[in-house]
Protein backbone atom coordinates (compact mmCIF):
# COMPACT_ATOMS: atom_id res chain seq x y z
CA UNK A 1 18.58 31.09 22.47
CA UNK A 2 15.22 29.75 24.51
CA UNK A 3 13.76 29.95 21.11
CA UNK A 4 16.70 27.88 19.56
CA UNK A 5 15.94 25.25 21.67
CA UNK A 6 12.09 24.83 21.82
CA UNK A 7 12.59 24.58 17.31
CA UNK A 8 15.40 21.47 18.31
CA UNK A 9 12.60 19.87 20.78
CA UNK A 10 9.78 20.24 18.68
CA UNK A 11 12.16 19.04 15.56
CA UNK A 12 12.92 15.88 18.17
CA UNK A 13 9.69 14.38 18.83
CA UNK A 14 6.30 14.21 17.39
CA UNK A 15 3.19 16.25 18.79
CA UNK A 16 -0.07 14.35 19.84
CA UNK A 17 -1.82 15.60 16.48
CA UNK A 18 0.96 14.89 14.53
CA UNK A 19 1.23 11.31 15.60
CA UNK A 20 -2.60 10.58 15.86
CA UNK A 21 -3.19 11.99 12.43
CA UNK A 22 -0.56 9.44 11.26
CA UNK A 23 -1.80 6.48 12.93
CA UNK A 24 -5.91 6.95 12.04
CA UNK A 25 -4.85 8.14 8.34
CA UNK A 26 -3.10 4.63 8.31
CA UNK A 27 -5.56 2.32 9.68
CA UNK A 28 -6.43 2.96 6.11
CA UNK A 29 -3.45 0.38 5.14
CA UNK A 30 -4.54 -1.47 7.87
CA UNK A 31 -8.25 -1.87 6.52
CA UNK A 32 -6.14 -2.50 2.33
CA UNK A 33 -4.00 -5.00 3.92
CA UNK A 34 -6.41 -7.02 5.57
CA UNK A 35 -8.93 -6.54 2.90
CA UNK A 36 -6.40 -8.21 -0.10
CA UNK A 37 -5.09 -11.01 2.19
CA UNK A 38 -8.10 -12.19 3.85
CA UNK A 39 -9.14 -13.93 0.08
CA UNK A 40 -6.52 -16.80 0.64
CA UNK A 41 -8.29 -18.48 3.02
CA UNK A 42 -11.20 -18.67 1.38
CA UNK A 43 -10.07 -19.60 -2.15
CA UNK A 44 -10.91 -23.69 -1.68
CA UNK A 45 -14.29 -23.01 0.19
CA UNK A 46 -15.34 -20.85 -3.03
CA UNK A 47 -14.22 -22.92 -5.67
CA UNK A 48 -16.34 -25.61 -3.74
CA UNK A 49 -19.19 -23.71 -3.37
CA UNK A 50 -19.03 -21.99 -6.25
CA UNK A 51 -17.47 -24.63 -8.71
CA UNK A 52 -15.00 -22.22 -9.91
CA UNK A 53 -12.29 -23.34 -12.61
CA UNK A 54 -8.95 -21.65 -12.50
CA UNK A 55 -10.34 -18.77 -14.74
CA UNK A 56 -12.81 -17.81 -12.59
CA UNK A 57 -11.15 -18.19 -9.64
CA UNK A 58 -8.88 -15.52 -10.74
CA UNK A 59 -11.48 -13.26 -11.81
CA UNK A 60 -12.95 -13.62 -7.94
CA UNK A 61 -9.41 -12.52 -6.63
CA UNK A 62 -8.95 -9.94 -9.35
CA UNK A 63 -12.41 -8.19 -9.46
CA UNK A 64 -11.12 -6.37 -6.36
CA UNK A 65 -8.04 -5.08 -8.23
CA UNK A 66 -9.91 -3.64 -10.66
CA UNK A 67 -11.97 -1.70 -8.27
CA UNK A 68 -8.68 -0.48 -6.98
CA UNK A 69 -7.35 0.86 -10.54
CA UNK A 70 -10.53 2.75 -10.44
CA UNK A 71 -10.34 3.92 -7.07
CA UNK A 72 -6.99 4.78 -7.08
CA UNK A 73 -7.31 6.36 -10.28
CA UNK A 74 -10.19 8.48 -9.22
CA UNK A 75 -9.28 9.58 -5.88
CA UNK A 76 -6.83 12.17 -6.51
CA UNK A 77 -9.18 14.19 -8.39
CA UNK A 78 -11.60 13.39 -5.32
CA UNK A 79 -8.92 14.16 -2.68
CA UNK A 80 -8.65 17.47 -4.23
CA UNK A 81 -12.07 18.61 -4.14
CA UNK A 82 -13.32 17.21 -0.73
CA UNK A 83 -9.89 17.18 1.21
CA UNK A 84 -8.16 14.25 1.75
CA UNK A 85 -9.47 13.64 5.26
CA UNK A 86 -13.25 13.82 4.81
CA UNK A 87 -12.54 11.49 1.26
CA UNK A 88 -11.16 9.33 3.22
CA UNK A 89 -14.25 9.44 5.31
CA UNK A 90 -16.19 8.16 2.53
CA UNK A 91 -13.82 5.50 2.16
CA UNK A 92 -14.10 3.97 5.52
CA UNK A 93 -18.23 3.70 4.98
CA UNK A 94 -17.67 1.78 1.53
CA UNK A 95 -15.15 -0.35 3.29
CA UNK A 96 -17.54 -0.95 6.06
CA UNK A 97 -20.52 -1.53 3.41
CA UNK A 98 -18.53 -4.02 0.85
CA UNK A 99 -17.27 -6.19 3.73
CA UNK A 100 -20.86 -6.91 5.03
CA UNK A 101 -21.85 -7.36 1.53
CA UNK A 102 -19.73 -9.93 1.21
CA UNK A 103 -20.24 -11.90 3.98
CA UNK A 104 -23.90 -12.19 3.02
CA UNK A 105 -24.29 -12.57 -0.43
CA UNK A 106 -26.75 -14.51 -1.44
CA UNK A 107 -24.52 -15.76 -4.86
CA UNK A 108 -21.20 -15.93 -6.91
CA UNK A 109 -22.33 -12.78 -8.52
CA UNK A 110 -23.74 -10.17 -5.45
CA UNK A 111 -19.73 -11.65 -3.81
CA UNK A 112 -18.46 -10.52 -7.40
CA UNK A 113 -19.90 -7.23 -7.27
CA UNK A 114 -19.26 -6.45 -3.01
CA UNK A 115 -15.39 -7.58 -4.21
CA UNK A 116 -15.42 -4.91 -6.51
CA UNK A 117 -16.89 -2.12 -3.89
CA UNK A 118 -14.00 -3.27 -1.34
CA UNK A 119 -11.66 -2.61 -4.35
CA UNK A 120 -12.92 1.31 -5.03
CA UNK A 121 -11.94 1.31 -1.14
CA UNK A 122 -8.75 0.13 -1.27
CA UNK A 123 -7.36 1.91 -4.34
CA UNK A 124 -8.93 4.56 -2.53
CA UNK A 125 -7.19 4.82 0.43
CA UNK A 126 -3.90 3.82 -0.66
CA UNK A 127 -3.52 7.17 -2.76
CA UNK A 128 -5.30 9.20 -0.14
CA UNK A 129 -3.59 7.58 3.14
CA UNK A 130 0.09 8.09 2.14
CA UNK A 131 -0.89 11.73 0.54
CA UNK A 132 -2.58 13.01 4.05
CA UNK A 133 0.30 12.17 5.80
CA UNK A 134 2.77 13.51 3.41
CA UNK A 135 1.17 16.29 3.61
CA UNK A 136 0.95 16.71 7.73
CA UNK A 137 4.24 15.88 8.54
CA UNK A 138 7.53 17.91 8.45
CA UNK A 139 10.26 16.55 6.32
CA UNK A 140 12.07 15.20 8.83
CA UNK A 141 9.81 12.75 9.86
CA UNK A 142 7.43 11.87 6.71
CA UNK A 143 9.37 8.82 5.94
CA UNK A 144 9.04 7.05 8.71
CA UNK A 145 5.40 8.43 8.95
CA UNK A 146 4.41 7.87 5.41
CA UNK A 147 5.97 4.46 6.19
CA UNK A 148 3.60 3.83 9.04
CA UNK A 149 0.77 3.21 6.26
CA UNK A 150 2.68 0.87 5.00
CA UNK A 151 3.23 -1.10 8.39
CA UNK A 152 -0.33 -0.91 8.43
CA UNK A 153 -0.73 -2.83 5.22
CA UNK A 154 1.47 -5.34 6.38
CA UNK A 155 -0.21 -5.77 9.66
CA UNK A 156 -3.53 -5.72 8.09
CA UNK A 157 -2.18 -8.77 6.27
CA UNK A 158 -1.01 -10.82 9.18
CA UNK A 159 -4.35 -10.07 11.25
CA UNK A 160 -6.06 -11.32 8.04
CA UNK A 161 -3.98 -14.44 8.18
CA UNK A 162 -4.60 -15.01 12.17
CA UNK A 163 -8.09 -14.37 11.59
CA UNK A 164 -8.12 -17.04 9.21
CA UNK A 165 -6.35 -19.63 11.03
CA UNK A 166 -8.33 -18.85 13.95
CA UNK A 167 -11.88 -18.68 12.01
CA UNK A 168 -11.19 -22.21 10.42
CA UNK A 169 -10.23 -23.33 14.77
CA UNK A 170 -13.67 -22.74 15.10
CA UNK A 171 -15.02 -25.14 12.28
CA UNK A 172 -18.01 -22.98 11.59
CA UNK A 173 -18.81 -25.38 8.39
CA UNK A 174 -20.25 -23.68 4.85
CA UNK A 175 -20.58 -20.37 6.53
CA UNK A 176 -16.98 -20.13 7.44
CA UNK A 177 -15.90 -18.06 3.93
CA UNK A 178 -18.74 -15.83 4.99
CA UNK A 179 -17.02 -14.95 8.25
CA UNK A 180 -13.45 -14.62 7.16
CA UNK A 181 -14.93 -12.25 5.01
CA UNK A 182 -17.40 -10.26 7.18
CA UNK A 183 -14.47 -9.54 10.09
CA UNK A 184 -13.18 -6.69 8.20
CA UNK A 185 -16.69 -4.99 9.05
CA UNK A 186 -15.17 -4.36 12.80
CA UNK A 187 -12.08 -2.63 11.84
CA UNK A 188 -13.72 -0.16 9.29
CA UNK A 189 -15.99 1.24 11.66
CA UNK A 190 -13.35 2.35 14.37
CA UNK A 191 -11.46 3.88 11.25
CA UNK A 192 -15.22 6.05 10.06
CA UNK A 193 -15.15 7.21 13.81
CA UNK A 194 -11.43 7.99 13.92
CA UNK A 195 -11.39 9.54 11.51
CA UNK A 196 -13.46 12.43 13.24
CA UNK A 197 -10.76 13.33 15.65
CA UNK A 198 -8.09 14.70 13.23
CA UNK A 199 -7.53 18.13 11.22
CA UNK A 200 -7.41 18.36 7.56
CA UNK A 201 -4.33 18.69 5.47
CA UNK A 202 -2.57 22.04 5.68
CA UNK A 203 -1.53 22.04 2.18
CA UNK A 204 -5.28 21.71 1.23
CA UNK A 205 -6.36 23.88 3.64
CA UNK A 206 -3.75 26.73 1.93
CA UNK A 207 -5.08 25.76 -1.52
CA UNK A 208 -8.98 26.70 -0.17
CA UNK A 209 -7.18 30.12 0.99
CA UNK A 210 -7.60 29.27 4.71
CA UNK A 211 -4.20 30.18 5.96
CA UNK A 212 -5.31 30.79 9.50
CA UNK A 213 -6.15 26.83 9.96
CA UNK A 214 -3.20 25.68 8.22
CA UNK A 215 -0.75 27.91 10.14
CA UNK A 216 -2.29 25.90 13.07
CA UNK A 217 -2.51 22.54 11.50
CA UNK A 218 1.18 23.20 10.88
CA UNK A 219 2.27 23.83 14.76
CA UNK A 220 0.14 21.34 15.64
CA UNK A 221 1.83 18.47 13.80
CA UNK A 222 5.16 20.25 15.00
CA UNK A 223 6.53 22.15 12.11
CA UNK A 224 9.86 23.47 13.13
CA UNK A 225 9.06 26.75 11.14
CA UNK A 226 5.31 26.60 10.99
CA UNK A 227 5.00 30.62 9.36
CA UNK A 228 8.28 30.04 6.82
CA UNK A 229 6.61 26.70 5.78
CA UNK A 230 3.32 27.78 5.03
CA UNK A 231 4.58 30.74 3.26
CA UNK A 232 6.62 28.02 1.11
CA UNK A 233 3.35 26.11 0.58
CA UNK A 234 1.44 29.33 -0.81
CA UNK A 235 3.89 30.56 -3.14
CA UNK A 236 4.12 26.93 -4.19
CA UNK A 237 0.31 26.80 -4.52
CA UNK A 238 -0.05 30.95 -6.43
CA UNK A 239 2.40 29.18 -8.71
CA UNK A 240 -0.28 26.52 -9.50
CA UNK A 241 -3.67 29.01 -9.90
CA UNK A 242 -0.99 30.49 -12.74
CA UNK A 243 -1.38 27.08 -14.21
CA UNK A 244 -4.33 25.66 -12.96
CA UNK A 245 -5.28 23.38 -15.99
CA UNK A 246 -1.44 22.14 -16.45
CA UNK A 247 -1.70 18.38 -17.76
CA UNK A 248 0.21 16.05 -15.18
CA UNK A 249 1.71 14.16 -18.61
CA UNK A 250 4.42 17.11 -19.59
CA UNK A 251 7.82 17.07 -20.42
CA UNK A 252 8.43 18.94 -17.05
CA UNK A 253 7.53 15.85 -15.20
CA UNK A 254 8.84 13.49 -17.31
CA UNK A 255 10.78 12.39 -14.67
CA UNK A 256 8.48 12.11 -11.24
CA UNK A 257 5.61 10.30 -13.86
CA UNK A 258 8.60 7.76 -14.81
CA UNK A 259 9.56 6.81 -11.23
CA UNK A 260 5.47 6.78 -10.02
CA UNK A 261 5.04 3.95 -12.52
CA UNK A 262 7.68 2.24 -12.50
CA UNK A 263 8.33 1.97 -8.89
CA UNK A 264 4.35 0.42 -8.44
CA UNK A 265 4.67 -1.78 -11.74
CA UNK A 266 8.22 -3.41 -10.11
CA UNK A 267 6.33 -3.62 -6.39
CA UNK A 268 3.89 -6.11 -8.34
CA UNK A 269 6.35 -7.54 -11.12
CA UNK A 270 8.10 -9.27 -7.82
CA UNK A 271 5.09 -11.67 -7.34
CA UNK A 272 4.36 -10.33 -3.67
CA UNK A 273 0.23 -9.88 -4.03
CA UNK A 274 0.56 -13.33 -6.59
CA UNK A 275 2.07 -14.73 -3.65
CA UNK A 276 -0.18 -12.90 -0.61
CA UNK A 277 -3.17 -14.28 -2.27
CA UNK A 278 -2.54 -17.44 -2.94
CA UNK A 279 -0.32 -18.95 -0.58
CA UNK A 280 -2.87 -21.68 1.06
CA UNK A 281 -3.04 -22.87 -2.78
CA UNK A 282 1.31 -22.41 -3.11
CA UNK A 283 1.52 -24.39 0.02
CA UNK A 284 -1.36 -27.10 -0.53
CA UNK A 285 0.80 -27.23 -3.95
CA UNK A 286 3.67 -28.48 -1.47
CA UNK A 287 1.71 -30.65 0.44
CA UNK A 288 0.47 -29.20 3.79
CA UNK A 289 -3.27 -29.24 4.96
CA UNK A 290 -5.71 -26.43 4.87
CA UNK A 291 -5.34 -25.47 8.60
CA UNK A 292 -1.12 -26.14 8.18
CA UNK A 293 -1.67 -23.38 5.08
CA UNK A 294 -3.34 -21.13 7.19
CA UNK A 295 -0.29 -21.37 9.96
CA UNK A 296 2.04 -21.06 7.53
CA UNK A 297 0.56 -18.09 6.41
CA UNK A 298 0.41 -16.39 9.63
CA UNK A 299 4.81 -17.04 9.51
CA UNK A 300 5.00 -15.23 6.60
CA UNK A 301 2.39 -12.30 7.96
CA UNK A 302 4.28 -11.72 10.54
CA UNK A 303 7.66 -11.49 8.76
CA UNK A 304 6.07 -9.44 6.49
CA UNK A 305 5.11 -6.79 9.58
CA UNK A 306 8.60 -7.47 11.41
CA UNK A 307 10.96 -6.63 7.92
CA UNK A 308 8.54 -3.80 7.29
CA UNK A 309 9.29 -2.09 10.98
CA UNK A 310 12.78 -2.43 10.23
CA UNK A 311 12.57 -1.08 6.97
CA UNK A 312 10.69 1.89 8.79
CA UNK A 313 13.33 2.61 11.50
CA UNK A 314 16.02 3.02 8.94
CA UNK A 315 14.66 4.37 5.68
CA UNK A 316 14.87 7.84 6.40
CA UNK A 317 18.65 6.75 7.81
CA UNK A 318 19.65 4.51 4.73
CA UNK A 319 17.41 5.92 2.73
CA UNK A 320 14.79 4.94 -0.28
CA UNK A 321 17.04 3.92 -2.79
CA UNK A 322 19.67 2.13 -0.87
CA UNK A 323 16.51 0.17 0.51
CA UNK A 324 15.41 -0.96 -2.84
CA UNK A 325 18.65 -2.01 -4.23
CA UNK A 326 19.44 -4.34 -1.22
CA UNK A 327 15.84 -5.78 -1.44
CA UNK A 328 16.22 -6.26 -5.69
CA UNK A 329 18.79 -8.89 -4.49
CA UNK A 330 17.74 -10.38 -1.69
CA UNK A 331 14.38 -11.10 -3.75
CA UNK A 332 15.44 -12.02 -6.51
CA UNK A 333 17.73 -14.73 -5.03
CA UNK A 334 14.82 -16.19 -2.76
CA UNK A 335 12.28 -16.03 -6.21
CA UNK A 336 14.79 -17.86 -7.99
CA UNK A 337 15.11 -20.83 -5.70
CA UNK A 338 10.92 -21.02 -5.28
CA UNK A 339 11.22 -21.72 -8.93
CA UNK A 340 13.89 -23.87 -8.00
CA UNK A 341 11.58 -26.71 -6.24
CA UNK A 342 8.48 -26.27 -8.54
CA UNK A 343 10.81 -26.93 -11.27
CA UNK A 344 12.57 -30.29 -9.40
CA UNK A 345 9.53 -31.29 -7.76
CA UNK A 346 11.73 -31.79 -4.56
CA UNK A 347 12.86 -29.99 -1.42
CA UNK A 348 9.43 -28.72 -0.72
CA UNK A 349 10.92 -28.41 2.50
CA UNK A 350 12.79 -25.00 1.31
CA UNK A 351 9.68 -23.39 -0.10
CA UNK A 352 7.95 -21.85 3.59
CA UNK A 353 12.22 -20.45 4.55
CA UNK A 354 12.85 -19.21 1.35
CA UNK A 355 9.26 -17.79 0.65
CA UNK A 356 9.91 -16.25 4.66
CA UNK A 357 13.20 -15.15 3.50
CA UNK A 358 11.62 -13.50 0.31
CA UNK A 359 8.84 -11.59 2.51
CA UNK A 360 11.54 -10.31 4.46
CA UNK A 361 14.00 -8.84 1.81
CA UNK A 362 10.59 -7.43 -0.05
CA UNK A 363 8.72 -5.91 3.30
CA UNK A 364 11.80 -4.06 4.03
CA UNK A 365 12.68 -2.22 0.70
CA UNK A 366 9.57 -2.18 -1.67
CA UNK A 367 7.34 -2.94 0.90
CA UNK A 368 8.45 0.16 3.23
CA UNK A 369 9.56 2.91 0.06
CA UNK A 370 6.34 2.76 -2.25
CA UNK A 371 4.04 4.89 -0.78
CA UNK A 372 6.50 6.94 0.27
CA UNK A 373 8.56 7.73 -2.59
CA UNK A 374 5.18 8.02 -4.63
CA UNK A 375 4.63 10.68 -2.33
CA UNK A 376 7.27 12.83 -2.51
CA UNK A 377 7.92 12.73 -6.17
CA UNK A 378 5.27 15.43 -7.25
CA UNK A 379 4.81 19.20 -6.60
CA UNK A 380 1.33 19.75 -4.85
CA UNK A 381 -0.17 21.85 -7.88
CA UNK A 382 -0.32 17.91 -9.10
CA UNK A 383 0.38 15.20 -6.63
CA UNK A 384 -3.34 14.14 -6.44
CA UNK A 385 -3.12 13.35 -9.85
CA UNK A 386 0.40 11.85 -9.54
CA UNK A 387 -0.40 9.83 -6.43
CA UNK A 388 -3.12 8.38 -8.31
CA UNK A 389 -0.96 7.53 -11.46
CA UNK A 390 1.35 5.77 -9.35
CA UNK A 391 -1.60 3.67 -7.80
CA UNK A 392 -3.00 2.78 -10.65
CA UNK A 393 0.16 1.37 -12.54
CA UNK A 394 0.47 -0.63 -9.01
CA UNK A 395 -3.51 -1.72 -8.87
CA UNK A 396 -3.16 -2.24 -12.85
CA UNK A 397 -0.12 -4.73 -12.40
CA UNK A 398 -1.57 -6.56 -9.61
CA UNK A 399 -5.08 -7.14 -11.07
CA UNK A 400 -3.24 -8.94 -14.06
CA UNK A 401 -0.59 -11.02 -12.66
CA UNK A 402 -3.24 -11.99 -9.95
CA UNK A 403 -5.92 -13.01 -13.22
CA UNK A 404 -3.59 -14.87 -14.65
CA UNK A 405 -1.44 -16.54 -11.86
CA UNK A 406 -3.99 -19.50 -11.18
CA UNK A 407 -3.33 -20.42 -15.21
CA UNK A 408 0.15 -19.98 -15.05
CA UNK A 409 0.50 -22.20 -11.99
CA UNK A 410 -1.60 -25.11 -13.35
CA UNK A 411 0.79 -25.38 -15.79
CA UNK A 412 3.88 -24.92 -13.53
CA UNK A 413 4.47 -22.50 -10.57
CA UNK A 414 8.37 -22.84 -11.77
CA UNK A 415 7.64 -20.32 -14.86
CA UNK A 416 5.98 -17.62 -12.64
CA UNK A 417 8.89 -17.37 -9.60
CA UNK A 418 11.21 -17.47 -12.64
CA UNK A 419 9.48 -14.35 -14.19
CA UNK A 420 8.82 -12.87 -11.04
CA UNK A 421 13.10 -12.98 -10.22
CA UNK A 422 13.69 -11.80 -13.41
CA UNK A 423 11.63 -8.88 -13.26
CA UNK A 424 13.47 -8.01 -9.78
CA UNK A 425 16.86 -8.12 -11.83
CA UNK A 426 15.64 -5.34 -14.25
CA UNK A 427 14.09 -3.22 -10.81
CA UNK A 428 17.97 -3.36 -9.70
CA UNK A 429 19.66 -1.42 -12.75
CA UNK A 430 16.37 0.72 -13.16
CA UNK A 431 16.94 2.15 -9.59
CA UNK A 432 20.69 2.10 -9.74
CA UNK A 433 20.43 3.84 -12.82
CA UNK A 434 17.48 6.25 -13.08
CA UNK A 435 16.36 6.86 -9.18
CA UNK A 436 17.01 9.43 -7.04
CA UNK A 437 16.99 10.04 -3.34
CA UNK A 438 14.78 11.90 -1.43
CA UNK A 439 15.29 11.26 2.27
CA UNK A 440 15.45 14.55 4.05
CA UNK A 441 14.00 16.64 1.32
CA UNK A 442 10.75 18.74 2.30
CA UNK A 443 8.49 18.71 -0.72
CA UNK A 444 9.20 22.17 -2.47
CA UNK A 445 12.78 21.54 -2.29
CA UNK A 446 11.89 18.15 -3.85
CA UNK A 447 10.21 19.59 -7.09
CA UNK A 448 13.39 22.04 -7.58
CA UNK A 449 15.74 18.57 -7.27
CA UNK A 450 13.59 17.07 -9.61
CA UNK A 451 14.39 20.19 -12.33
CA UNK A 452 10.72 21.56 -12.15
CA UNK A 453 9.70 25.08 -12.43
């Protein structure tokens, strides 16, 4: 009976380790979110300074987004090899490295390239992030903890957006791009040093055949059955070595590969890194000043973080798919009326409630499932490589609607809110139809729900 009840408390709260692994692994997000929003306050300064033309402006956004695809594409494999913590390890020094780049290069091209670096660091650390903490928390909690990257994306965006509107306060001339820039330096080396005072995966540590540490990992993060779970996690893993060259792109995971992609290509079909990017240009497109677009921003950055810790305190309640199918509509109606004023010219008054409105519909459901349910869709013999395909059909799908959105919106914002809504529509039936729900399910149970052997 005494033992009874010590497996309910420890299923009730979370240990130290458990939570502090959570929170360092996702100052990763923090570090991605801050590191993609930051660019909107500096789009006019570069095109000044740089003479860029709508082409190249949206190469200078996008370069990053193709370092993600690359990052995310290659850190799976990485992950696997080096453990996801010390990977992640590496990330935090390229972060640190690109962001000073940036602030002091000499030219268009040396920003270019340091853009590109912060990219491989992003992509990075958005397979990597969600993946550790999968992986170190027990079932009951990994939503909400998975989530907590997540929240650290979207507060990573706000704090980008404060630090802009507070950078440009300071009137620091030609050299003010430079320092919006350069901040992100700070953060990324408390996340290298943090990133010293946590364990490694247990799941990784069982495929390297040291059960010993993972058994403790395991009660450490407050496993309610640390011995029955790892013994789960070793069968799981013997069951890879008997198929240790599998191809992730089977029949047999037919399924998880068609939810990875489509649930990242849908996160970006809505418009929300279009929008994250370049809302001091939507907003100077509806009239308001450079320092009134960098307010206005910080609004929407902070609905974006409050929707998001909603969508955290209930998605392991509601549950993924419930989440998504609200936030569909809620989206699609807000994207819809955007295009609405572009196309009438009028009522720019409606654009900051119903783009606010929009941030909040999208930071709770899509915002708050997609590293999670990316997560959980693969068995661990090939999540790495999973994770990663999920990350890259998100990275892909961002670095071409964010190319292309400065051409599309010289010739009329209307058309891109009205493909963006549309694109929400099809999300709706795609997860009514096709997705299913995985709140409450520990990983191995998840690959037998899913039909895989």
């Amino acid at each position: 009976m005494q033992s009874s009840s010590a497996t309910i408390r420890v299923q009730h709260r979370f240990t130290p380790t458990l939570l502090r692994s959570a929170i360092v692994a996702a100052i990763g997000g923090l570090l991605f979110g801050f590191d993609t929003a930051v660019i909107a306050g500096t789009t006019q300064a570069l095109t000044d300074v740089y003479h860029l033309t709508p082409g190249t402006l949206g190469l200078t956004v996008s370069i990053a987004l193709w370092g993600t695809i690359l990052g995310a594409a290659t850190a799976g494999a990485i992950g696997d090899k080096y453990g996801r913590r010390d990977s992640l390890r590496g990330l935090a020094l390229l972060y640190l490295i690109s962001a000073l780049g940036c602030a002091m290069a000499a030219n268009w091209s040396m920003l270019v390239v340091f853009r590109f670096l912060t990219g491989l660091a992003i992509g990075g650390s958005s397979v990597l992030g969600p993946m550790y903490i999968a992986e170190v928390s027990p079932a009951r909690w990994r939503g909400r903890l998975v989530g907590l990257f997540q929240f650290c994306v979207v507060s990573g965006i706000l704090l980008a957006y404060l630090s802009n509107y507070l950078v440009g306060l300071e009137r620091y001339g030609d050299t003010e791009w430079r320092v919006k820039l350069g901040v992100a330096a700070l953060p990324a080396l408390v996340f290298l040093f943090l990133l010293f005072t946590i364990p490694r995966s247990p799941r990784w540590l069982a495929k390297q055949g040291r059960t010993e540490e993972a058994l403790k990992v395991l009660q450490a993060t407050g496993e309610p059955d640390p011995s029955g779970q790892l013994q789960e996690i070793v069968r799981s893993i013997d069951e890879e070595h008997h198929r240790r060259n599998e191809p992730l792109f089977s029949m047999q995971y037919k399924l998880p590969i068609i939810l990875a992609i489509t649930v990242g290509l849908f996160n970006q079909l809505a418009g929300i890194n279009a929008i994250l990017y370049y809302l001091n240009d939507i907003f100077a497109r509806a009239g308001f000043t450079k320092v009134s677009s960098d307010l206005q921003a910080v609004v929407i950055g902070a609905t974006n973080l409050l929707f998001t810790m909603v969508g955290l305190s209930v998605i392991d309640k509601l549950g993924r798919k419930t989440l998504l199918l609200v936030g569909a509509v809620g989206t699609a109606a807000c994207l819809f009326g955007v295009s609405a004023v572009f196309f009438r010219h009028s009522h720019e008054n409606l654009l900051l409630p119903l783009l606010v409105i929009y941030i909040g519909f999208f930071a709770l459901s899509q915002g708050a499932v997609i590293w999670v349910y990316i997560s959980e869709v693969f068995p661990t013999r090939v999540r790495g490589k999973g994770q990663s395909l999920g990350s890259f059909s998100h990275w892909f799908m961002n670095a071409i609607i964010s190319g292309v959105f400065p051409l599309m919106a010289a010739v009329s914002g209307g058309f891109a809110f009205l493909f963006f809504g549309a694109m929400t529509v099809l999300q709706f039936f795609v997860v009514l139809f096709v997705y299913p729900e995985t709140k409450g399910v520990s990983l191995e149970e998840m690959q037998r729900k899913l039909g895989i052997s």
